[in-house]
C-alpha atoms as a PDB file:
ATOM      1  CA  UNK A   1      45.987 -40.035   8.328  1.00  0.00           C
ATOM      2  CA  UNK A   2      43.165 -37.527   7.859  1.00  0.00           C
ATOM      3  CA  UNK A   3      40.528 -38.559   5.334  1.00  0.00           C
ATOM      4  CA  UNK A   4      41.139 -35.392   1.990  1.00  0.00           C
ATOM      5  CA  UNK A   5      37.783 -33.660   1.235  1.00  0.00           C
ATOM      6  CA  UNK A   6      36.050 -33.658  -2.264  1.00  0.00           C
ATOM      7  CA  UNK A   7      36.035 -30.851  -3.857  1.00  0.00           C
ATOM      8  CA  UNK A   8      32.105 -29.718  -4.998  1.00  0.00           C
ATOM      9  CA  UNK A   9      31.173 -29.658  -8.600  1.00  0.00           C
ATOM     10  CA  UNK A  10      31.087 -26.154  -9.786  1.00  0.00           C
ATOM     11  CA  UNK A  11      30.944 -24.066 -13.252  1.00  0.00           C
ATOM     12  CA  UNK A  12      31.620 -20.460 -14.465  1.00  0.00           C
ATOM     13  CA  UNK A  13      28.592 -19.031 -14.358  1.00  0.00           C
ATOM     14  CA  UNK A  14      27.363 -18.394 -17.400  1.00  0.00           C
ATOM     15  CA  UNK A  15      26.368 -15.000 -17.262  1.00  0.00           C
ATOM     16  CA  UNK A  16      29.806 -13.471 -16.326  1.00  0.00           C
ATOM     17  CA  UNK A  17      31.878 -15.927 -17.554  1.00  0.00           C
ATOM     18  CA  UNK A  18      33.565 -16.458 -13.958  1.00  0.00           C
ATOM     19  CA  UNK A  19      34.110 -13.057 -13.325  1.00  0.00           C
ATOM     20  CA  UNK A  20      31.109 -12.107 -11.188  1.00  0.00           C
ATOM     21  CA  UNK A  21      30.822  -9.089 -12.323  1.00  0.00           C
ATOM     22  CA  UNK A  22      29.019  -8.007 -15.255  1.00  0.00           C
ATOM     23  CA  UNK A  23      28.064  -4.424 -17.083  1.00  0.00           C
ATOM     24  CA  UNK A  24      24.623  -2.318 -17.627  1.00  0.00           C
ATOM     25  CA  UNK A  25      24.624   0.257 -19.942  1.00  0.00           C
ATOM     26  CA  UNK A  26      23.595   3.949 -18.427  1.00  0.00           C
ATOM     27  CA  UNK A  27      20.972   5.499 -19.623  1.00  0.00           C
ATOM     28  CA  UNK A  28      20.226   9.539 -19.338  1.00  0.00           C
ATOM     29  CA  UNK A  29      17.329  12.330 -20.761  1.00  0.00           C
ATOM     30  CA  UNK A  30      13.676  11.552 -21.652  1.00  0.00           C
ATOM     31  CA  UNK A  31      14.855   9.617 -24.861  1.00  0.00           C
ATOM     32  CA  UNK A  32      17.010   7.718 -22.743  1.00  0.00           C
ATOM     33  CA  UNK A  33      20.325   7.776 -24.840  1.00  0.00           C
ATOM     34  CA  UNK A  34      23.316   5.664 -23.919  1.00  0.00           C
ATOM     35  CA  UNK A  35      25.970   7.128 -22.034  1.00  0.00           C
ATOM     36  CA  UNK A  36      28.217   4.685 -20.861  1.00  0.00           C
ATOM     37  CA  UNK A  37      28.328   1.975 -18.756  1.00  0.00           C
ATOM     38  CA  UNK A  38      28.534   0.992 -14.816  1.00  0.00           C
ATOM     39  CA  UNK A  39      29.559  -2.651 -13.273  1.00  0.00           C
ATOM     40  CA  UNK A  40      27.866  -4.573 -11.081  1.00  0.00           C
ATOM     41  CA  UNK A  41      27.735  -7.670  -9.008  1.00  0.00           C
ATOM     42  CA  UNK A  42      26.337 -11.158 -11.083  1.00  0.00           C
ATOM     43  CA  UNK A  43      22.880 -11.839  -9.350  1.00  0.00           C
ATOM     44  CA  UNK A  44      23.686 -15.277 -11.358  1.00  0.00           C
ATOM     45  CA  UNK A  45      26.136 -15.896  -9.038  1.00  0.00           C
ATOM     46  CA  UNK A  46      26.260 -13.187  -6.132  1.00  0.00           C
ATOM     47  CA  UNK A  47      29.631 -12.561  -7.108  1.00  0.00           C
ATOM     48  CA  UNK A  48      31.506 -15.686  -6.571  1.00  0.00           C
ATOM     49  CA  UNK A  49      31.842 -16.168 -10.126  1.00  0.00           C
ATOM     50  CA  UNK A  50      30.946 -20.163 -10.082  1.00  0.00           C
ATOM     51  CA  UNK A  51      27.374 -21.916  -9.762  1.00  0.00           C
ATOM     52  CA  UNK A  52      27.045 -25.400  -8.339  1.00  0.00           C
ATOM     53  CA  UNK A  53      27.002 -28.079 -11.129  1.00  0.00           C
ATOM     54  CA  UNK A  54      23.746 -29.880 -11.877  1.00  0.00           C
ATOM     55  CA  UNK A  55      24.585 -33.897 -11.493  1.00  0.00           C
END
Protein backbone atom coordinates (compact mmCIF):
# COMPACT_ATOMS: atom_id res chain seq x y z
CA UNK A 1 0.00 0.00 0.00
CA UNK A 2 1.56 3.34 -0.96
CA UNK A 3 2.70 5.46 1.97
CA UNK A 4 -0.21 9.07 1.71
CA UNK A 5 1.82 12.34 1.61
CA UNK A 6 1.48 15.21 4.24
CA UNK A 7 0.06 17.93 3.22
CA UNK A 8 2.50 21.33 3.93
CA UNK A 9 1.43 23.88 6.42
CA UNK A 10 0.13 26.86 4.64
CA UNK A 11 -1.97 30.23 5.40
CA UNK A 12 -3.95 32.89 3.41
CA UNK A 13 -1.69 35.31 2.91
CA UNK A 14 -2.35 38.08 4.67
CA UNK A 15 -2.20 40.70 2.30
CA UNK A 16 -4.93 39.38 -0.13
CA UNK A 17 -6.73 37.42 2.05
CA UNK A 18 -6.19 34.18 -0.24
CA UNK A 19 -7.08 35.74 -3.26
CA UNK A 20 -3.70 36.69 -4.73
CA UNK A 21 -4.71 39.42 -6.14
CA UNK A 22 -4.93 42.71 -4.66
CA UNK A 23 -5.86 46.54 -5.90
CA UNK A 24 -3.74 49.98 -6.39
CA UNK A 25 -5.48 52.94 -6.77
CA UNK A 26 -4.67 55.00 -10.25
CA UNK A 27 -3.44 58.03 -10.07
CA UNK A 28 -3.56 60.85 -13.07
CA UNK A 29 -2.49 64.95 -13.59
CA UNK A 30 0.27 66.84 -11.70
CA UNK A 31 -1.92 66.79 -8.44
CA UNK A 32 -2.22 63.26 -8.87
CA UNK A 33 -6.05 62.77 -8.22
CA UNK A 34 -7.61 59.35 -7.88
CA UNK A 35 -9.18 57.86 -10.71
CA UNK A 36 -9.92 54.46 -10.14
CA UNK A 37 -8.34 51.47 -9.55
CA UNK A 38 -6.29 48.51 -11.44
CA UNK A 39 -5.56 44.76 -9.98
CA UNK A 40 -2.61 43.16 -9.66
CA UNK A 41 -0.76 40.06 -8.71
CA UNK A 42 0.12 39.70 -4.52
CA UNK A 43 4.02 40.07 -4.45
CA UNK A 44 3.09 38.57 -0.79
CA UNK A 45 2.37 35.60 -2.35
CA UNK A 46 3.14 35.64 -6.24
CA UNK A 47 -0.30 34.86 -6.75
CA UNK A 48 -0.89 31.57 -5.19
CA UNK A 49 -2.87 33.09 -2.60
CA UNK A 50 -1.22 30.96 0.48
CA UNK A 51 2.30 31.49 2.28
CA UNK A 52 4.06 28.61 3.97
CA UNK A 53 3.27 28.48 7.76
CA UNK A 54 6.00 29.42 10.22
CA UNK A 55 6.38 26.18 12.74
Amino acid sequence: MARKTAKPNVKQCPACHGTGEVSRPVRVGRKRRRVGEQTGVCLGCLGAGEIPADD
